[in-house]
N, C-alpha and C. Protein backbone atom coordinates (compact mmCIF):
# COMPACT_ATOMS: atom_id res chain seq x y z
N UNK A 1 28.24 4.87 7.91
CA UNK A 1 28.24 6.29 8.19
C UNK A 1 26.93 6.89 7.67
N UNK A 2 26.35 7.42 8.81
CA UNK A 2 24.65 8.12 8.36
C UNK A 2 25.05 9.20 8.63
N UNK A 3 24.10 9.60 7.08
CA UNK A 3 24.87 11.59 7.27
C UNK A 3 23.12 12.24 7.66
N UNK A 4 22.67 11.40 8.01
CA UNK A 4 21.09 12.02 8.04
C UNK A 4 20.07 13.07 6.71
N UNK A 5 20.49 12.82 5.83
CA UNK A 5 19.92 12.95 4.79
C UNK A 5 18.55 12.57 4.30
N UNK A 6 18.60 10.94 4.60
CA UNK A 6 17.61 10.09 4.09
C UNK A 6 16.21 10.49 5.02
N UNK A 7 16.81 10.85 6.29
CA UNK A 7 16.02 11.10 7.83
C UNK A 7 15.27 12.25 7.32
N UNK A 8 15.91 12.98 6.98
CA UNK A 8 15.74 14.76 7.00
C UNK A 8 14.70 14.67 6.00
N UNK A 9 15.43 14.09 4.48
CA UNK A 9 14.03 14.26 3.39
C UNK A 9 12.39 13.59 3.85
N UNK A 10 13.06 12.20 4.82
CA UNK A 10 11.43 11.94 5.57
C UNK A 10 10.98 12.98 5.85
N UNK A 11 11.24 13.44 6.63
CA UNK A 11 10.81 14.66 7.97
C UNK A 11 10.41 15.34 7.41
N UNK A 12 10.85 15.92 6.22
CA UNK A 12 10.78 17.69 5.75
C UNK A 12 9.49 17.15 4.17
N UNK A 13 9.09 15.68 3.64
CA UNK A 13 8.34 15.35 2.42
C UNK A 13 7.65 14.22 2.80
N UNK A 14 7.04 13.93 4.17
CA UNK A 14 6.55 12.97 4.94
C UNK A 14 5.16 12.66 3.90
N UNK A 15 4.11 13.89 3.84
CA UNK A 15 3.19 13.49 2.81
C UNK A 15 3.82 12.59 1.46
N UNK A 16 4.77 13.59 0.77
CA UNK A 16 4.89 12.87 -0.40
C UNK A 16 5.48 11.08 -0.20
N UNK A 17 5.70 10.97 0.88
CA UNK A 17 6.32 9.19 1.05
C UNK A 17 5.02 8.67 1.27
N UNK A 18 3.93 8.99 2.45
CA UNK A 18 3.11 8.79 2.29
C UNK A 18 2.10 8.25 1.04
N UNK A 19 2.10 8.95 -0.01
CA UNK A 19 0.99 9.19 -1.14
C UNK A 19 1.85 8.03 -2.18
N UNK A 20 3.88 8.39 -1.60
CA UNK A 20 3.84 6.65 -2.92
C UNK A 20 3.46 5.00 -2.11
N UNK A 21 2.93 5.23 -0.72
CA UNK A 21 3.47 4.08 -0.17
C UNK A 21 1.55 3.99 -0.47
N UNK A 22 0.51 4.87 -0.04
CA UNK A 22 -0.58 4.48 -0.77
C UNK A 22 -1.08 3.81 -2.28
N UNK A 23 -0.12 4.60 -3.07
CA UNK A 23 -0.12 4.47 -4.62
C UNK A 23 0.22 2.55 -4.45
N UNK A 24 1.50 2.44 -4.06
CA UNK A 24 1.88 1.07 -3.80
C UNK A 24 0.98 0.01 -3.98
N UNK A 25 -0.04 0.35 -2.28
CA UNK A 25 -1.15 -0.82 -1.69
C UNK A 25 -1.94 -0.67 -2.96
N UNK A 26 -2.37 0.36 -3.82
CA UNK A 26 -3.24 0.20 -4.60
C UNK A 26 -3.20 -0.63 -5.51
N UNK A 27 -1.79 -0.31 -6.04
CA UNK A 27 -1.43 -1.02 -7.26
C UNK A 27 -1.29 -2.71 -6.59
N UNK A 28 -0.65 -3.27 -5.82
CA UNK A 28 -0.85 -4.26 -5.27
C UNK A 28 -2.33 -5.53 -5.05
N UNK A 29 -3.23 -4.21 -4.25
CA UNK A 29 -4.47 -4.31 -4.65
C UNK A 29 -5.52 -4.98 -6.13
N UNK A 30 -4.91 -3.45 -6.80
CA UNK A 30 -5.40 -4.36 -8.30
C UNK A 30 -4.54 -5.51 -8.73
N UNK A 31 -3.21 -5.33 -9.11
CA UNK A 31 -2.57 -6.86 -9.17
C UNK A 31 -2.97 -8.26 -8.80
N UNK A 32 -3.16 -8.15 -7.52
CA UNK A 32 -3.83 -9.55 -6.41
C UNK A 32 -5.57 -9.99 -7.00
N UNK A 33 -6.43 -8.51 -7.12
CA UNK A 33 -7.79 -8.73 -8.14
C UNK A 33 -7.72 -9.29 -9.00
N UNK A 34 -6.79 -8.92 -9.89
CA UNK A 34 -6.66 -9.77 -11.57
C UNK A 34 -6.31 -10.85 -11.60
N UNK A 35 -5.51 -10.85 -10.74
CA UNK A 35 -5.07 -12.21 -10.33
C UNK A 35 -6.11 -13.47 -10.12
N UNK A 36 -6.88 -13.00 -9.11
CA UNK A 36 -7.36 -13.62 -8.67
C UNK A 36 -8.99 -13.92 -9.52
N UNK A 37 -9.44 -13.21 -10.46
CA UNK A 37 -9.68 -13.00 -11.69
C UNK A 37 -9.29 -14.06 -12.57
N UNK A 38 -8.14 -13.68 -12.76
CA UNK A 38 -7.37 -14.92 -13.72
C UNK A 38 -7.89 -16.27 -13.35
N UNK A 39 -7.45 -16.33 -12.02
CA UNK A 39 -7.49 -17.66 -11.82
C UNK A 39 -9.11 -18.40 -11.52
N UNK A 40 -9.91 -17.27 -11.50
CA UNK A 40 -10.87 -18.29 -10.90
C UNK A 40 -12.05 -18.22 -12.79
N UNK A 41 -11.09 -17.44 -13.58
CA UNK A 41 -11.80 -17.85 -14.85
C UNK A 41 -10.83 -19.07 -15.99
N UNK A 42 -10.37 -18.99 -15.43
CA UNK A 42 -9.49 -19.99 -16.31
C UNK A 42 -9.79 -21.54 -16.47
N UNK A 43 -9.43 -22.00 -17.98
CA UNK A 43 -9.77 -23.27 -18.39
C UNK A 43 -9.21 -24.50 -18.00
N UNK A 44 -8.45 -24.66 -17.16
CA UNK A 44 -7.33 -25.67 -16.70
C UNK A 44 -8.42 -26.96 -16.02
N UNK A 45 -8.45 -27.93 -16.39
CA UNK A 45 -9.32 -28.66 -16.06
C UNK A 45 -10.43 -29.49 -16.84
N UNK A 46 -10.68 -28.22 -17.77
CA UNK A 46 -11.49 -28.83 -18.88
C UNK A 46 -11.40 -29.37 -19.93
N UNK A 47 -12.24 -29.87 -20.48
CA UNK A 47 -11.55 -31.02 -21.90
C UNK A 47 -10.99 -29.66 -23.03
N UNK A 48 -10.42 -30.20 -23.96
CA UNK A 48 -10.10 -29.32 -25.09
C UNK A 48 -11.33 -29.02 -25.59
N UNK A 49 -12.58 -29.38 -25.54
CA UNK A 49 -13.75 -29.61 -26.12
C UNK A 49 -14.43 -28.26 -25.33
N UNK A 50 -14.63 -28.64 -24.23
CA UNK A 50 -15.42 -27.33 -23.19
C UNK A 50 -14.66 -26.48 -23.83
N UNK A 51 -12.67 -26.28 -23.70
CA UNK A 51 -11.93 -25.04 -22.99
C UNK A 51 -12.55 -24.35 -24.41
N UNK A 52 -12.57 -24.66 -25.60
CA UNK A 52 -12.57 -24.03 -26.70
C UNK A 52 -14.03 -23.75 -27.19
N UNK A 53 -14.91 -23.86 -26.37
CA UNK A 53 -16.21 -23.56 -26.69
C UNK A 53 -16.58 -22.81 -25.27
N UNK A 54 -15.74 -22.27 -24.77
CA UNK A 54 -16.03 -20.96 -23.61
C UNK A 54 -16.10 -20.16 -24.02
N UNK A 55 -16.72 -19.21 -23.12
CA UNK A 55 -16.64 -17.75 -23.45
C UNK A 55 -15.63 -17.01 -23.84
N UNK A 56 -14.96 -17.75 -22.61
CA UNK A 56 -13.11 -16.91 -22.78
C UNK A 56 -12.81 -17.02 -23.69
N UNK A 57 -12.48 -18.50 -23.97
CA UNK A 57 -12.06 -18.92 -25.38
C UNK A 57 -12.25 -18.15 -26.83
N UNK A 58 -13.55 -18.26 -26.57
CA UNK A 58 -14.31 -17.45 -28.27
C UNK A 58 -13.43 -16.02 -28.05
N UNK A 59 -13.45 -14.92 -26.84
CA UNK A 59 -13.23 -13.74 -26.81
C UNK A 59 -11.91 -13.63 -26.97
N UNK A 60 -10.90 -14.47 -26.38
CA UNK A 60 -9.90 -14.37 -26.58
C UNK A 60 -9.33 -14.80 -28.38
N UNK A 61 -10.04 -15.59 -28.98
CA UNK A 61 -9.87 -15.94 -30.23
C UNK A 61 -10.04 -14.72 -31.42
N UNK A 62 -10.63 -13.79 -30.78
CA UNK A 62 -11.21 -12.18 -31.44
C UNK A 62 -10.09 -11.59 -31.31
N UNK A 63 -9.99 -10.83 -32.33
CA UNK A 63 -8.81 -9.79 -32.31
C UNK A 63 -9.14 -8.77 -33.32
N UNK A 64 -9.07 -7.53 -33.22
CA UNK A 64 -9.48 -6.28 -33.32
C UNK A 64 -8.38 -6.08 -35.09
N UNK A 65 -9.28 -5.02 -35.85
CA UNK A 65 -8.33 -5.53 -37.44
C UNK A 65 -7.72 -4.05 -36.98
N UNK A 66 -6.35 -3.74 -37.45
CA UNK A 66 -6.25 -2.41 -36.65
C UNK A 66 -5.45 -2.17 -38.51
């Protein structure tokens, strides 16, 4: 049973569905970047010797004295 509600709030707040379904792709967007980020800096492959004398490595070994 459709009481046309769901229809109506389209119709009558079309921008505002709009602006979350943009917000969405964005966030998606950056997600899939980092991602893809992640993966193409990452140590998987290398000896324990390289992984821990990377860049990453050293930076990630830093931690802030709070």
């Amino acid at each position: 049973m459709t009481t046309g509600l769901a229809r109506a709030a389209l119709r009558a707040h079309r921008p505002a569905f709009a602006g979350t379904a943009v917000a969405a792709l964005f966030a998606s967007t950056v997600v899939s970047a980092a991602t893809s980020v992640l993966m193409a800096t990452s140590a998987d492959g290398l000896s324990a010797r390289a992984a821990h004398s990377s860049p990453r490595a050293r930076s990630a070994a830093w931690r802030p004295s709070c």
